[in-house]
Protein backbone atom coordinates (compact mmCIF):
# COMPACT_ATOMS: atom_id res chain seq x y z
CA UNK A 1 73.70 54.83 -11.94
CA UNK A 2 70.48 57.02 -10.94
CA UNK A 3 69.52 58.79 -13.92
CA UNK A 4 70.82 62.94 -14.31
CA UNK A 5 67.54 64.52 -15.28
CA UNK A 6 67.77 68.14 -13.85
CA UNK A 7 64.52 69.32 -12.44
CA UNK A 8 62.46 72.23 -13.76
CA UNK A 9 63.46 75.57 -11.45
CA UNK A 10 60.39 76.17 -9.80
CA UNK A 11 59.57 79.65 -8.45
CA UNK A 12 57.86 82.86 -9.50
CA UNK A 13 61.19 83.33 -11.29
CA UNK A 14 63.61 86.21 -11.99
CA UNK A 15 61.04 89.12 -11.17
CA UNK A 16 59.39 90.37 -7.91
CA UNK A 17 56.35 91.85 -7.86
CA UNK A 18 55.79 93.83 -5.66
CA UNK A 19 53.50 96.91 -5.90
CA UNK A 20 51.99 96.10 -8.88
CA UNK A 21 55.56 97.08 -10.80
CA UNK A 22 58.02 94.78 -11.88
CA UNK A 23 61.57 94.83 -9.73
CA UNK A 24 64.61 93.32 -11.59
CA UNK A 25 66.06 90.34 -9.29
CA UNK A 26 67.88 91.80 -6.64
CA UNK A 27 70.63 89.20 -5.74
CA UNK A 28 73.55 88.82 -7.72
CA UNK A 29 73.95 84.82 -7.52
CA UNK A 30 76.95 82.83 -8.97
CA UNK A 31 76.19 81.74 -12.64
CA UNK A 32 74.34 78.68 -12.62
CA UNK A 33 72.37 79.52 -9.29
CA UNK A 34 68.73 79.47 -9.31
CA UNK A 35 67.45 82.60 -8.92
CA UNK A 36 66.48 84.12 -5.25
CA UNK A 37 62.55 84.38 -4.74
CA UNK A 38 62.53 86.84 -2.30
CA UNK A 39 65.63 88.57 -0.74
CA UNK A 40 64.17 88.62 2.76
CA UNK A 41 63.73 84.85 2.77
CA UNK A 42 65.55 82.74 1.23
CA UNK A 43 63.10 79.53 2.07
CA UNK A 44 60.21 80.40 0.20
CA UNK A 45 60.83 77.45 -1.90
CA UNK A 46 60.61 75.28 0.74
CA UNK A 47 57.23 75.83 1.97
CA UNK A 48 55.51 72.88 3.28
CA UNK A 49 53.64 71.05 0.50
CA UNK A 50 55.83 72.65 -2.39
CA UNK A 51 57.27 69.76 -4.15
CA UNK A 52 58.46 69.56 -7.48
CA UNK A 53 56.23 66.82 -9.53
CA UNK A 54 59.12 64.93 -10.08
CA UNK A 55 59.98 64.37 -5.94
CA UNK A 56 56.32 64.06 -5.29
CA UNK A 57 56.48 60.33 -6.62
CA UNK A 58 59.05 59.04 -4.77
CA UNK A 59 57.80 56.79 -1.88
CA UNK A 60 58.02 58.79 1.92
CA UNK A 61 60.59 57.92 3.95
CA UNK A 62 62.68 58.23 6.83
CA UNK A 63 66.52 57.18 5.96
CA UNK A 64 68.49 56.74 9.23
CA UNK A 65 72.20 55.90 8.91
CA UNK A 66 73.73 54.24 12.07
CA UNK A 67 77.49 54.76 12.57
CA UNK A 68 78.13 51.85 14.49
CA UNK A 69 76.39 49.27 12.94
CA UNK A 70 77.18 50.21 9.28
CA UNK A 71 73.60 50.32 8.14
CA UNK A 72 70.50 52.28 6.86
CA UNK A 73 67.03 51.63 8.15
CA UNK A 74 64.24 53.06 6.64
CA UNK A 75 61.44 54.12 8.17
CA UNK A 76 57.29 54.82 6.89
CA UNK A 77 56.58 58.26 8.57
CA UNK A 78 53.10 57.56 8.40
CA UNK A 79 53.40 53.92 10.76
CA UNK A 80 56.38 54.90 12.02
CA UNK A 81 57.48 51.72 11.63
CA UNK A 82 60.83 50.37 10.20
CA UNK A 83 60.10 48.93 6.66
CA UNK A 84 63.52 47.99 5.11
CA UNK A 85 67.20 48.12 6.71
CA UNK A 86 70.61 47.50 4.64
CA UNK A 87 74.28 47.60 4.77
CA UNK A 88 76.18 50.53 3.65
CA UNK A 89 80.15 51.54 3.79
CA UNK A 90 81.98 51.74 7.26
CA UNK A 91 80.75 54.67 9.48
CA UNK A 92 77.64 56.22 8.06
CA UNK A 93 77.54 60.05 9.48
CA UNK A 94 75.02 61.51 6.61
CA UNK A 95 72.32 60.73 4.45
CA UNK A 96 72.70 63.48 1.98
CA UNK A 97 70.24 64.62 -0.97
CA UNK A 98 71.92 65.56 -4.09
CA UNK A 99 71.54 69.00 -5.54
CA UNK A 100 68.94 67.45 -8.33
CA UNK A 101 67.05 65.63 -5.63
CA UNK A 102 67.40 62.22 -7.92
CA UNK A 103 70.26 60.61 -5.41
CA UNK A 104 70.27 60.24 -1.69
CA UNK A 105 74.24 60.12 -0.85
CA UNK A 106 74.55 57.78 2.53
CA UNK A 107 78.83 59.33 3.70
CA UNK A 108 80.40 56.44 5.02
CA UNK A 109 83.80 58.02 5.99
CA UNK A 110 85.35 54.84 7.57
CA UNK A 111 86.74 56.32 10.71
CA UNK A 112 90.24 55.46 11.69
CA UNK A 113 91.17 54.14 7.78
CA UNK A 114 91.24 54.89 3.94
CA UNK A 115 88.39 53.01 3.35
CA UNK A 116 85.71 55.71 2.66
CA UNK A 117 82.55 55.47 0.15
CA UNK A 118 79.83 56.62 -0.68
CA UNK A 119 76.56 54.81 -1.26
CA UNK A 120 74.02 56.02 -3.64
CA UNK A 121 70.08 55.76 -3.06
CA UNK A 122 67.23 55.97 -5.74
CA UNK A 123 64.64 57.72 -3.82
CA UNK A 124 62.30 56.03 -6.20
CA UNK A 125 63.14 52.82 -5.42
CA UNK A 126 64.55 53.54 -1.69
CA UNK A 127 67.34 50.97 -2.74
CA UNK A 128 71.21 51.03 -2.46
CA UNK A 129 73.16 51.29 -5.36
CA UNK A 130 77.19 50.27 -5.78
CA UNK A 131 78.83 52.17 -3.55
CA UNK A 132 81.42 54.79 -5.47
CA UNK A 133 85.02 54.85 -3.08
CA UNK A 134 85.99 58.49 -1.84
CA UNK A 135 88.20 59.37 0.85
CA UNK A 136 87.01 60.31 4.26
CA UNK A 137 83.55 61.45 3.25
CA UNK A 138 82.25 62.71 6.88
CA UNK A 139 79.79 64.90 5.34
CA UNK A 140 78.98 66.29 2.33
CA UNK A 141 77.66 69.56 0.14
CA UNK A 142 76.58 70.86 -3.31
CA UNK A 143 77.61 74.23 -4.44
CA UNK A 144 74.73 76.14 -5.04
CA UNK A 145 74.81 76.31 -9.45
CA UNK A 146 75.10 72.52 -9.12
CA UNK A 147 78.10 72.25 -10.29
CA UNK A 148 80.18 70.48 -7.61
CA UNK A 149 79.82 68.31 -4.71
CA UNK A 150 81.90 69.10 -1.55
CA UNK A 151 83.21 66.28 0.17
CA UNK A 152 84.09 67.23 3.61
CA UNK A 153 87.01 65.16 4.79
CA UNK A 154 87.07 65.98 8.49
CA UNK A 155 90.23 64.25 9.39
CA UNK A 156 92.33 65.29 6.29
CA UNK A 157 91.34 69.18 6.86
CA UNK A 158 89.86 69.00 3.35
CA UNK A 159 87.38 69.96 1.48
CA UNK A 160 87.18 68.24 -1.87
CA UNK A 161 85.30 69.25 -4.76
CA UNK A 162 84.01 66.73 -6.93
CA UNK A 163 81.26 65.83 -10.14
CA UNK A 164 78.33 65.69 -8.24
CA UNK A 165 77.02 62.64 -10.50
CA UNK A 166 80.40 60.50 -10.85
CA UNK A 167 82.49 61.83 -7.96
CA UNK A 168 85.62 62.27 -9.86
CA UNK A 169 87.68 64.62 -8.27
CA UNK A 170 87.45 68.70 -9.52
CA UNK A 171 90.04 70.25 -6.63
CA UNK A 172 90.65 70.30 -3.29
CA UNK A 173 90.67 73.48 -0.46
CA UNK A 174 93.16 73.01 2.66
CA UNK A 175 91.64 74.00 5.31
CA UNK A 176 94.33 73.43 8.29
CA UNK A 177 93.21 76.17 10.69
CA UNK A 178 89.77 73.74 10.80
CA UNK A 179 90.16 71.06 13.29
CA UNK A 180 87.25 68.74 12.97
CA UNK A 181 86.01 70.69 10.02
CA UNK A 182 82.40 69.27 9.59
CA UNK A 183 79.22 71.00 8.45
CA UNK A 184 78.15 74.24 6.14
CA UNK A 185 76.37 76.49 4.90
CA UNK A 186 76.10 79.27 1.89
CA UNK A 187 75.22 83.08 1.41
CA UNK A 188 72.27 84.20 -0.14
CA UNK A 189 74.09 84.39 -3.56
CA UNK A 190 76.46 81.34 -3.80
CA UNK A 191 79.71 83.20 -3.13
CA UNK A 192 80.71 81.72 -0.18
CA UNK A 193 80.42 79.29 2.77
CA UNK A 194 80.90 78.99 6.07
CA UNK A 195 82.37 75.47 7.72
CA UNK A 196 82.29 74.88 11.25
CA UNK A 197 85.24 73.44 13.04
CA UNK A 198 84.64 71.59 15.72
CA UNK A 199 88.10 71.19 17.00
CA UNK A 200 89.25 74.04 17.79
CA UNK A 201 85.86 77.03 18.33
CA UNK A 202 86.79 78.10 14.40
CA UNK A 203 85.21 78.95 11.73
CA UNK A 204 86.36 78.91 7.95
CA UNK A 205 85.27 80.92 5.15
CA UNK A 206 85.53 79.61 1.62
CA UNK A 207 84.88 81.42 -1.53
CA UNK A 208 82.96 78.73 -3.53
CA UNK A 209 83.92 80.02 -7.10
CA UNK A 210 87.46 80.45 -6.66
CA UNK A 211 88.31 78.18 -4.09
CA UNK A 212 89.69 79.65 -1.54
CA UNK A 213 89.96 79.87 2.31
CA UNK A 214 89.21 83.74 2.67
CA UNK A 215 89.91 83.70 6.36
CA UNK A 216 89.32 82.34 9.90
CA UNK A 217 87.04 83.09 12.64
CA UNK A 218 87.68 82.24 16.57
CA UNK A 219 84.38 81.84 18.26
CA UNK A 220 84.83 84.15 21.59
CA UNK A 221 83.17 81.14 23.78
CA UNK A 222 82.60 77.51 23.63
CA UNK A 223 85.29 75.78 21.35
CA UNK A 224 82.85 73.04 19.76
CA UNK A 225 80.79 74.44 16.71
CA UNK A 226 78.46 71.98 15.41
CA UNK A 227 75.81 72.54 12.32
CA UNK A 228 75.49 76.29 10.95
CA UNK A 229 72.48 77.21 9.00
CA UNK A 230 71.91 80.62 6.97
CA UNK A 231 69.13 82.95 8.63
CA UNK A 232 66.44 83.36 5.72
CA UNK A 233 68.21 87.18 4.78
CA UNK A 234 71.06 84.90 3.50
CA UNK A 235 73.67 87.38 5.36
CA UNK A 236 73.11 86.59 9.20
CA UNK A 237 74.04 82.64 9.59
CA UNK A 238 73.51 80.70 13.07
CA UNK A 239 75.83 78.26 15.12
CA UNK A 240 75.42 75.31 16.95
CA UNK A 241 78.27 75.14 19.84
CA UNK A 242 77.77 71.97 21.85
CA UNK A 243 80.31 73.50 24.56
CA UNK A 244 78.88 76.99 24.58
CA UNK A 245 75.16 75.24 24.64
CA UNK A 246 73.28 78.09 22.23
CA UNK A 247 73.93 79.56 19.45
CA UNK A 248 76.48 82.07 18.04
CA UNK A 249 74.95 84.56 15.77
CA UNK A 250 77.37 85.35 12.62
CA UNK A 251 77.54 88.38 10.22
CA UNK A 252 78.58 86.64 7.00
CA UNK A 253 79.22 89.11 5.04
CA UNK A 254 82.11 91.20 7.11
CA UNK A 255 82.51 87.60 9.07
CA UNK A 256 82.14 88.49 12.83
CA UNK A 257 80.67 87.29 15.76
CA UNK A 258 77.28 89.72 16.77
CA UNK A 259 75.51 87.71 19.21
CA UNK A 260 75.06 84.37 21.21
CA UNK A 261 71.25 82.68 21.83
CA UNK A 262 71.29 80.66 24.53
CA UNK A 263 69.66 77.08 24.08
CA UNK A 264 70.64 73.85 26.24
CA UNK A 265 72.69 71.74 26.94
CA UNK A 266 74.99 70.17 23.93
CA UNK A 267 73.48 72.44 21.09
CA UNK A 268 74.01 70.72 17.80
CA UNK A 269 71.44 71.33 14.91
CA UNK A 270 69.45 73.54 13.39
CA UNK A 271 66.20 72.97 11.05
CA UNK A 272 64.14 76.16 9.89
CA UNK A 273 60.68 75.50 10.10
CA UNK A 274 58.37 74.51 6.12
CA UNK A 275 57.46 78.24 6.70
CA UNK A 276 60.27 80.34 7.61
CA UNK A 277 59.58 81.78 10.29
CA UNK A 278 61.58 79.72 13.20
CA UNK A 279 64.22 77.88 13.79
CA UNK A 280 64.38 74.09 15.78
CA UNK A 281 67.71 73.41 17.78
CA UNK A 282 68.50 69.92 18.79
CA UNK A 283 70.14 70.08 21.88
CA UNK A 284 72.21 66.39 22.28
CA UNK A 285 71.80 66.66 26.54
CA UNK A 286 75.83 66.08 26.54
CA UNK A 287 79.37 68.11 26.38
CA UNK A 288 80.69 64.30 25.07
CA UNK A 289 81.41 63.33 21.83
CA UNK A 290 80.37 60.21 22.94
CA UNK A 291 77.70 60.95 25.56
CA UNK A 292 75.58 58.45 27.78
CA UNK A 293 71.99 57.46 27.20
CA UNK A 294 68.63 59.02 28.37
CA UNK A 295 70.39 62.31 28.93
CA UNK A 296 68.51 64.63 30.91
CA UNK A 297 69.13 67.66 29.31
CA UNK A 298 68.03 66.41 25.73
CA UNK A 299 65.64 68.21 24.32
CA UNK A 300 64.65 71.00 21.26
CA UNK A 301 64.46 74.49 21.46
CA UNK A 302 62.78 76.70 19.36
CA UNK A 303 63.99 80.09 18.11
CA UNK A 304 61.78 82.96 16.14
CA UNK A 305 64.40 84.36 12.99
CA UNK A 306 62.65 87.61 13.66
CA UNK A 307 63.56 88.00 17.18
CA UNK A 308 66.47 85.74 17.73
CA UNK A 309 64.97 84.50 20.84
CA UNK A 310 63.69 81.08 22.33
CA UNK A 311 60.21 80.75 21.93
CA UNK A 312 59.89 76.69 23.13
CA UNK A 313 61.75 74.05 24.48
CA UNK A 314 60.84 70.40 24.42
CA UNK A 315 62.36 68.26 26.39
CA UNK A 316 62.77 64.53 25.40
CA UNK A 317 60.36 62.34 27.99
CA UNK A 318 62.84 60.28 29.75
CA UNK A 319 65.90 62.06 28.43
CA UNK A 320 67.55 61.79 25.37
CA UNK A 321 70.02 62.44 22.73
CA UNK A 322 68.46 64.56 19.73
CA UNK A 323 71.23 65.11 16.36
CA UNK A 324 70.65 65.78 13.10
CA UNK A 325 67.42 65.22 10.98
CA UNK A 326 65.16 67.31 8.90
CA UNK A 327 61.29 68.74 9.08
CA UNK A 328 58.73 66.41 7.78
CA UNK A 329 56.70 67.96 3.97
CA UNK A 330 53.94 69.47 5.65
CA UNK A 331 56.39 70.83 8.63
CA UNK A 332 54.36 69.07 11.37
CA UNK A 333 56.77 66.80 12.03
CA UNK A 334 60.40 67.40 13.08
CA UNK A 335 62.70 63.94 12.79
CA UNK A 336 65.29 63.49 14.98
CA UNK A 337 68.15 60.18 15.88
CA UNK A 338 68.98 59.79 19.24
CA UNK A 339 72.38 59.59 18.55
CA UNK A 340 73.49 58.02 21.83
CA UNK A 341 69.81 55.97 22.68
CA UNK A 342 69.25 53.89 19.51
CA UNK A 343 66.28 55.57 18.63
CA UNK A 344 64.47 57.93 16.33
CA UNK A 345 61.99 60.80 17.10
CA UNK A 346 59.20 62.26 15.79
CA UNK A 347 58.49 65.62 17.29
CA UNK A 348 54.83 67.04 16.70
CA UNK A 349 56.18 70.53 15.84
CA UNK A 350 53.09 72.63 17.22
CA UNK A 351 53.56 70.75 20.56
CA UNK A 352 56.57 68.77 20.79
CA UNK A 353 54.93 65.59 21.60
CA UNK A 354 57.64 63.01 21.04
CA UNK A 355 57.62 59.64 19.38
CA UNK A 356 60.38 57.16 19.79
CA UNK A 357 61.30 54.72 17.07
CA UNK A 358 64.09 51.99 17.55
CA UNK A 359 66.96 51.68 15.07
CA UNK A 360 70.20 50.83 14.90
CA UNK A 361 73.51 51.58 16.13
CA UNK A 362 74.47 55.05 16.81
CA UNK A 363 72.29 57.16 14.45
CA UNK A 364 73.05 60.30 13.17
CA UNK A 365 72.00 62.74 10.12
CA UNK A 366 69.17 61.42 8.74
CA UNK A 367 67.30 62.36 6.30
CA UNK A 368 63.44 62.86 5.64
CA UNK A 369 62.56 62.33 1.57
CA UNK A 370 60.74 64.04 -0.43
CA UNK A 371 61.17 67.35 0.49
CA UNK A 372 59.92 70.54 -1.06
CA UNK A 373 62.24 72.62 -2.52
CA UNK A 374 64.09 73.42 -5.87
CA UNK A 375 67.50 72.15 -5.33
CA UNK A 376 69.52 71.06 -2.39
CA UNK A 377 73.09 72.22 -0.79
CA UNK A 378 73.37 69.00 0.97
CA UNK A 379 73.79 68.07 4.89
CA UNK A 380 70.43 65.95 5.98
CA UNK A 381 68.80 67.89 2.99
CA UNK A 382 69.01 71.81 3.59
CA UNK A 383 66.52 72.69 0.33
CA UNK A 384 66.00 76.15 -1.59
C-alpha cells in the first residue's frame, strides 16, 4: 500500500523563546504528540506556505467526493478545471488526510448497508488504491501521537479505533447518548475530544488515551451540531449548529456551554484561516438534511478568534449550498462543495469573490492537498 515513512516534526521544537530565556514546553501532550509551538496558538504550524519537503512534491489538488454518484473528481486549483474523476466505495462523505500526510482516506460509509470501505489515495500519484472494507466509515480521525485512526460510525453510535496504516481494528467507544455522532475535534494536549451529535443537540466527550466517554453535553438551543473545531488556545472549541444557525462557543476543559455567535442560515463548517487569526463558517442556506438548490441564504461568514465576532459574510451569487472543504496553501483561497448544487467553490478569502466549478453528485468534505502542517487529526484535513 502507500509507503509508512513518518515525516520529520517540524517546528522550533520543545523550547519557547521568549525574552531572550529559554521556557521549558508548557503543554503536557499525550506521549507520542508532537510538541505544542506556542500555547496561545495552536496553528502556527500551519501557516500558509509551511510545508514539509516531503508534501511539497505532491501534485496540487482539489479531491471532491460526491455521495451520490460514488466518485472522486479531482480538480487543478490553478485552472480550476476538473483533471481526473474515479469510482470509489458507496457513499463518499470525506476525503480524509492521514496523520503522516502520505494517504488521502476517501470514507465511503455505504448508507443504508454493511458495505463500508475505505479507499486509499497516493497524493503523489493522485490515484486510488484497493479499497480496505470497514464498517460504516462516515467520517474519520487520527489521534493526535499517531497512533490510531478513529473511524466514526455514525449509524452504529461508534467510534472505532483502528491501525492507522492497515485498519485492523484496536477497540471500539459506545457512544449511545450520540445520535448522528459525526465530526471532532482535540484539546491542545491530546487528552480528549469532542464529537458532535447531530441527532439529538449533544455533545460527547472522549478521553483519547483511555477510551472512554467522560460525559455528555445538551446544547441549550438548536438540536443539530455539525463540524467543531478547537479555538487556537486549544481549551475554547467552536460549534457548527445548522438549526441554531451560529455557533456555540464550548469550554473544553470543564465542558460547558459559554456563548453562541450568530452566523446564517444552516451553519455547518468551520476552517481557521493559514494565519490564525479567523475563522470561515460555511453556512449550507438550509435547516434540511437534504436541502434544495441555489439556496438563498448560502453563504460564508467570517469570525475573528480574538473577538468571537463576525467580521464578513459572503454570500454565494445566485444562492448556494457551501459544506465542508479546507483553505487553499497560501490561505487565499477557501474551497468549498455545494453540497446540494453540484458544484465546487473557490472563495477569494480577502474578498469572497466566488468561483463555481461543476462536479458530481452531491459533494461533500473535500479536501485541498498539500497542506502545510506537521501532522493531521483528520476531517477534510484539520493540520498542526
Amino acid at each position: 500500500m502507500i509507503q509508512k515513512k513518518k515525516l520529520p516534526v517540524l517546528g522550533l521544537g520543545t523550547l519557547l523563546l521568549l525574552g531572550g530565556s529559554a521556557l521549558a514546553q508548557a503543554v503536557d501532550t499525550i506521549p507520542g504528540m508532537p510538541p505544542v509551538v506556542d500555547p496561545k496558538n495552536i496553528y502556527t504550524e500551519t501557516r500558509a506556505g509551511n510545508l514539509n519537503p516531503e508534501v511539497a512534491q505532491d501534485p496540487p489538488r482539489i479531491y471532491v467526493p460526491n455521495l451520490r454518484s460514488n466518485n472522486v473528481y479531482v480538480i487543478d486549483p490553478q485552472t480550476y478545471k476538473v483533471v481526473a474523476r474515479f469510482k470509489v466505495g458507496k457513499s463518499p462523505q470525506h476525503v480524509v488526510p492521514s496523520w503522516d500526510l502520505r494517504t488521502l482516506w476517501v470514507t465511503n460509509n455505504a448508507e443504508g448497508t454493511t458495505n463500508g470501505s475505505l479507499t486509499p489515495i497516493d497524493p503523489r500519484t493522485t490515484q486510488p488504491l484497493p479499497n480496505v472494507a470497514v464498517d460504516d466509515p462516515y467520517n474519520m480521525y487520527f489521534t493526535p501521537d499517531g497512533k490510531s485512526a478513529i473511524t466514526v460510525a455514525e449509524a452504529r453510535e461508534r467510534l472505532d479505533f483502528r491501525d492507522p496504516h492497515t485498519m485492523e481494528m484496536q477497540g471500539s467507544v459506545s457512544v449511545p447518548q450520540c445520535k448522528g455522532v459525526n465530526h471532532a475535534d482535540f484539546s491542545i494536549d491530546g487528552r480528549y475530544a469532542i464529537f458532535t451529535c447531530e441527532f439529538g443537540g449533544y455533545l460527547a466527550k472522549v478521553d483519547t488515551v483511555n477510551r472512554t466517554v467522560m460525559g455528555y453535553l445538551k446544547l441549550s438551543g438548536g438540536g443539530m451540531p455539525q463540524d467543531i473545531l478547537t479555538a487556537p488556545d486549544g481549551h475554547k472549541f467552536y460549534v457548527a449548529d445548522m438549526h441554531a444557525d451560529g455557533v456555540f462557543v464550548i469550554d473544553g476543559d470543564t465542558f460547558r456551554e459559554t456563548g453562541f455567535i450568530p452566523t446564517g442560515v444552516g451553519t455547518h463548517g468551520l476552517y481557521p484561516s493559514r494565519d490564525g487569526t479567523r475563522m470561515y463558517v460555511a453556512n449550507r442556506g438550509s435547516h434540511k438534511i437534504h436541502g434544495p438548490p441555489h439556496g438563498k441564504a448560502g453563504g460564508v461568514s467570517v469570525i475573528d478568534f480574538a473577538t468571537d465576532k463576525v467580521v464578513a459574510n459572503w454570500p454565494i451569487p445566485g444562492g448556494g449550498s457551501p459544506d465542508m472543504g479546507n483553505v487553499s496553501n497560501d490561505g487565499g483561497t477557501l474551497w468549498l462543495s455545494g453540497r446540494f448544487d453540484d458544484v465546487v467553490y473557490a472563495i477569494d478569502t480577502t474578498t469572497g469573490a466566488t468561483r463555481k466549478i461543476p462536479v458530481g453528485q452531491e459533494p461533500h468534505g473535500l479536501t485541498v492537498w498539500p497542506q502545510p502542517g506537521r501532522y493531521s487529526i483528520g476531517h477534510t484535513g484539520i493540520l498542526r
